[in-house]
C-alpha atoms as a PDB file:
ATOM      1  CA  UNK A   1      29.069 -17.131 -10.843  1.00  0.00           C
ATOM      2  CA  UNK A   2      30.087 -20.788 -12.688  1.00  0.00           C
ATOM      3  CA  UNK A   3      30.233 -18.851 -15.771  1.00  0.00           C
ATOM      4  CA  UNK A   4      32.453 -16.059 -14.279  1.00  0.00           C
ATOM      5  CA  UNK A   5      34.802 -18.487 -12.889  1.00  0.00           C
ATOM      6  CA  UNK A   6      35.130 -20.746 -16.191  1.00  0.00           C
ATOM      7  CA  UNK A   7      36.177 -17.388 -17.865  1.00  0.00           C
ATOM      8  CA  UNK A   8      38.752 -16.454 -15.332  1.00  0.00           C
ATOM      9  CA  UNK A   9      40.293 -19.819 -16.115  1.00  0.00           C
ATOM     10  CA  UNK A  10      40.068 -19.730 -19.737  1.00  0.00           C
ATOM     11  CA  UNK A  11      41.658 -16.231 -19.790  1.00  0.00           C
ATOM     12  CA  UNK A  12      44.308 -17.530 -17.381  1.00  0.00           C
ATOM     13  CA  UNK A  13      44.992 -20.198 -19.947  1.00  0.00           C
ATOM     14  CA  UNK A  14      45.089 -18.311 -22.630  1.00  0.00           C
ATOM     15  CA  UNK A  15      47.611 -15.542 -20.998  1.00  0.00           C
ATOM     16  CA  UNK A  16      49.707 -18.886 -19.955  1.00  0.00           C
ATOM     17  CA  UNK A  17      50.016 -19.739 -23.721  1.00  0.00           C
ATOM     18  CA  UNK A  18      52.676 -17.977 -25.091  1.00  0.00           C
ATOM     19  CA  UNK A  19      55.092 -19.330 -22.461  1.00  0.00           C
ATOM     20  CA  UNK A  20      54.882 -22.690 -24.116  1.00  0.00           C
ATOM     21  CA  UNK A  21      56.681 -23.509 -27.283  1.00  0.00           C
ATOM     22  CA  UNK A  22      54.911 -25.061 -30.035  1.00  0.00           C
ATOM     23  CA  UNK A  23      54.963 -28.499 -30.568  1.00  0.00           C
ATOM     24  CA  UNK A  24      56.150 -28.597 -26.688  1.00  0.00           C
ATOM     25  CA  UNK A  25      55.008 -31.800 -24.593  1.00  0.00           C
ATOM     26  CA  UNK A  26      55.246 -29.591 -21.315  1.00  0.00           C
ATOM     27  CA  UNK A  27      52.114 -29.679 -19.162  1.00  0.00           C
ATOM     28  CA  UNK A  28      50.853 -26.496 -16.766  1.00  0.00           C
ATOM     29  CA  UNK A  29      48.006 -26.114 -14.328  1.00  0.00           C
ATOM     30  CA  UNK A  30      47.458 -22.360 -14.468  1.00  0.00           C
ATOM     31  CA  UNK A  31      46.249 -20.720 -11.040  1.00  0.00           C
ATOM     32  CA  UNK A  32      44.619 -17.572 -10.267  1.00  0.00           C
ATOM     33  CA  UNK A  33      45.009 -16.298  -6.810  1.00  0.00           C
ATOM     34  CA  UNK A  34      44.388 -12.810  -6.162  1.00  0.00           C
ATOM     35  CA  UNK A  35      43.874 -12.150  -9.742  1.00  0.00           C
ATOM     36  CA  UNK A  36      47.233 -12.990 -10.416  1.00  0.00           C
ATOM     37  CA  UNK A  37      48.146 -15.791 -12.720  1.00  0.00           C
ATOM     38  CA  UNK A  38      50.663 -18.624 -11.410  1.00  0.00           C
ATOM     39  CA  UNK A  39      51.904 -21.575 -14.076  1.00  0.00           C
ATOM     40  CA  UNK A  40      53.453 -24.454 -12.203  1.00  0.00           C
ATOM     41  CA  UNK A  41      53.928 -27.396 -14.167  1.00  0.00           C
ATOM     42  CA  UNK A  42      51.410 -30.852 -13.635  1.00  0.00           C
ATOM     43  CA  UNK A  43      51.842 -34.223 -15.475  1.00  0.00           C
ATOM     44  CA  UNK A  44      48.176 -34.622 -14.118  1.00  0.00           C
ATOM     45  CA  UNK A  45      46.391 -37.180 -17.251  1.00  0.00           C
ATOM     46  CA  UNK A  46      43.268 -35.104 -19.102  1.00  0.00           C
ATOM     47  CA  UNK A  47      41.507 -34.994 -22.354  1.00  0.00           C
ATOM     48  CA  UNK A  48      42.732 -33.467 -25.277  1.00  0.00           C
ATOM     49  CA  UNK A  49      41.364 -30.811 -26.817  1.00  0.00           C
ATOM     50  CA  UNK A  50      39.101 -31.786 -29.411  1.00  0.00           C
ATOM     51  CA  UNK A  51      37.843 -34.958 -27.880  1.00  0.00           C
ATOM     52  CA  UNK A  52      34.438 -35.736 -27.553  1.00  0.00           C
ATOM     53  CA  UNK A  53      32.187 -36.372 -24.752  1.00  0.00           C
ATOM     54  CA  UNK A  54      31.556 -40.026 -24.983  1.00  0.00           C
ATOM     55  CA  UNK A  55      35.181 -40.396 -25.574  1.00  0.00           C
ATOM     56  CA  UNK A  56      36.286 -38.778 -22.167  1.00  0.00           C
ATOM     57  CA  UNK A  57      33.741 -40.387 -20.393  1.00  0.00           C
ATOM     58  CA  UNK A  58      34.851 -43.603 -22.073  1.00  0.00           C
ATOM     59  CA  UNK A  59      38.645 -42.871 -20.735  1.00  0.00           C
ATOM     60  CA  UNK A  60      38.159 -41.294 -17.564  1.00  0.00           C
ATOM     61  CA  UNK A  61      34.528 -42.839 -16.128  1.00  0.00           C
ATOM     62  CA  UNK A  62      31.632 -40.229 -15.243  1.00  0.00           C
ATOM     63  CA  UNK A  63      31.965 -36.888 -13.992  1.00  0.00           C
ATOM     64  CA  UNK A  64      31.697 -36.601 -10.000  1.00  0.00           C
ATOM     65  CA  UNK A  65      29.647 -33.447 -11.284  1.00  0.00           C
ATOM     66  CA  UNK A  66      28.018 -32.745 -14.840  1.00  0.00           C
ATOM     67  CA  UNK A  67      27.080 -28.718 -14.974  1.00  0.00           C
ATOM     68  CA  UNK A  68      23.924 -27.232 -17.053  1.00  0.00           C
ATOM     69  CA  UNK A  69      24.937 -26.097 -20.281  1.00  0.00           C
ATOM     70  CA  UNK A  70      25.418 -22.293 -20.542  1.00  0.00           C
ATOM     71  CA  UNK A  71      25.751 -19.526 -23.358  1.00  0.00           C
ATOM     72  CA  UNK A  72      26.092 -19.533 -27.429  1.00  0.00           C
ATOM     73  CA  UNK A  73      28.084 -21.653 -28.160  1.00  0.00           C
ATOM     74  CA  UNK A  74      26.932 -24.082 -25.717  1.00  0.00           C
ATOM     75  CA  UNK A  75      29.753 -24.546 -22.633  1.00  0.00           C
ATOM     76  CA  UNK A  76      29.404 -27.155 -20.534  1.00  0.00           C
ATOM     77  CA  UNK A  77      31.758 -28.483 -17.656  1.00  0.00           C
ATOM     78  CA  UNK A  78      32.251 -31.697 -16.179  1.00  0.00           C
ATOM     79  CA  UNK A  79      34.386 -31.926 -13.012  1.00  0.00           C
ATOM     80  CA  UNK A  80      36.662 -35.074 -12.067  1.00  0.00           C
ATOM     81  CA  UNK A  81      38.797 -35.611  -8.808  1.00  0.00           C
ATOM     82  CA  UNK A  82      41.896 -33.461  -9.776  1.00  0.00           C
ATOM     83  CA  UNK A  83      40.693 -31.454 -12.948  1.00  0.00           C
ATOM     84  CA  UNK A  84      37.207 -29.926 -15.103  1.00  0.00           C
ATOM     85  CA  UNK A  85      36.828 -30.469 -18.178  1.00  0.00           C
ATOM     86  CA  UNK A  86      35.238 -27.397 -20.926  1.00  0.00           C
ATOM     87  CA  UNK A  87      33.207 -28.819 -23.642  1.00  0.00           C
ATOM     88  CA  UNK A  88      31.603 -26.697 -26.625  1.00  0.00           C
ATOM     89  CA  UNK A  89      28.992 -28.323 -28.103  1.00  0.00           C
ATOM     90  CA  UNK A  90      30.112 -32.219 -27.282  1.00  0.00           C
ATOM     91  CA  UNK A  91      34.527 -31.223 -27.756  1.00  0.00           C
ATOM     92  CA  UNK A  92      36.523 -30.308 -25.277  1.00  0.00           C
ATOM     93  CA  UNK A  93      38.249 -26.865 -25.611  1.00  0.00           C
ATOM     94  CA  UNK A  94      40.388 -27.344 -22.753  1.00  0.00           C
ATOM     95  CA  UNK A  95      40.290 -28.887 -18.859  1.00  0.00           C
ATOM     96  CA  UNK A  96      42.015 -27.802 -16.285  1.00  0.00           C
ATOM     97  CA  UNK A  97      43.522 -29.349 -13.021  1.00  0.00           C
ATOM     98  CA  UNK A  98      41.628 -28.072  -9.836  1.00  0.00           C
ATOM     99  CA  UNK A  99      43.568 -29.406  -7.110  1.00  0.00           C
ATOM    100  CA  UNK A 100      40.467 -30.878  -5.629  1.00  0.00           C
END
């Protein structure tokens, strides 16, 4: 089920891309209700892609939950008050604001 959802919201992301300009400092939480996907923009502060582990934990304290790693690559989630985070290997590939 975890890994079912974390795909949903990757492919939500990745359909939400192309409405974003390159090089554009415009931030998006991307919903999916009813299998449809809603972009509504969020200034909500989260890693950067690319960032390691120990650095997010450094910025943003620990995880209120840390989730077993799953498939090849490895994909592992950490969730914070307002947004997960996706990590393959030990770099993010993307969070994503929650609303919780």
């Amino acid at each position: 089920m975890a890994i079912a959802v974390a795909c949903a919201l990757l492919l939500a992301l990745l359909l939400a891309l192309p409405l974003f300009t390159p090089g554009s400092t415009a931030h998006a939480e991307t919903l999916v209700v009813d299998e449809q996907v809603i972009v509504r923009p969020s200034d909500l502060q989260r890693p950067l892609r690319g960032t390691t582990m120990s650095a997010v934990e450094a910025r943003f304290g620990a995880p209120v939950a840390r989730h077993d790693t799953v498939g090849e690559p490895p994909i592992t989630r950490w969730d914070y008050a307002g947004f997960s985070v996706f990590f393959e290997h030990d770099k993010v590939i993307d969070s994503v604001v929650t609303g919780n």
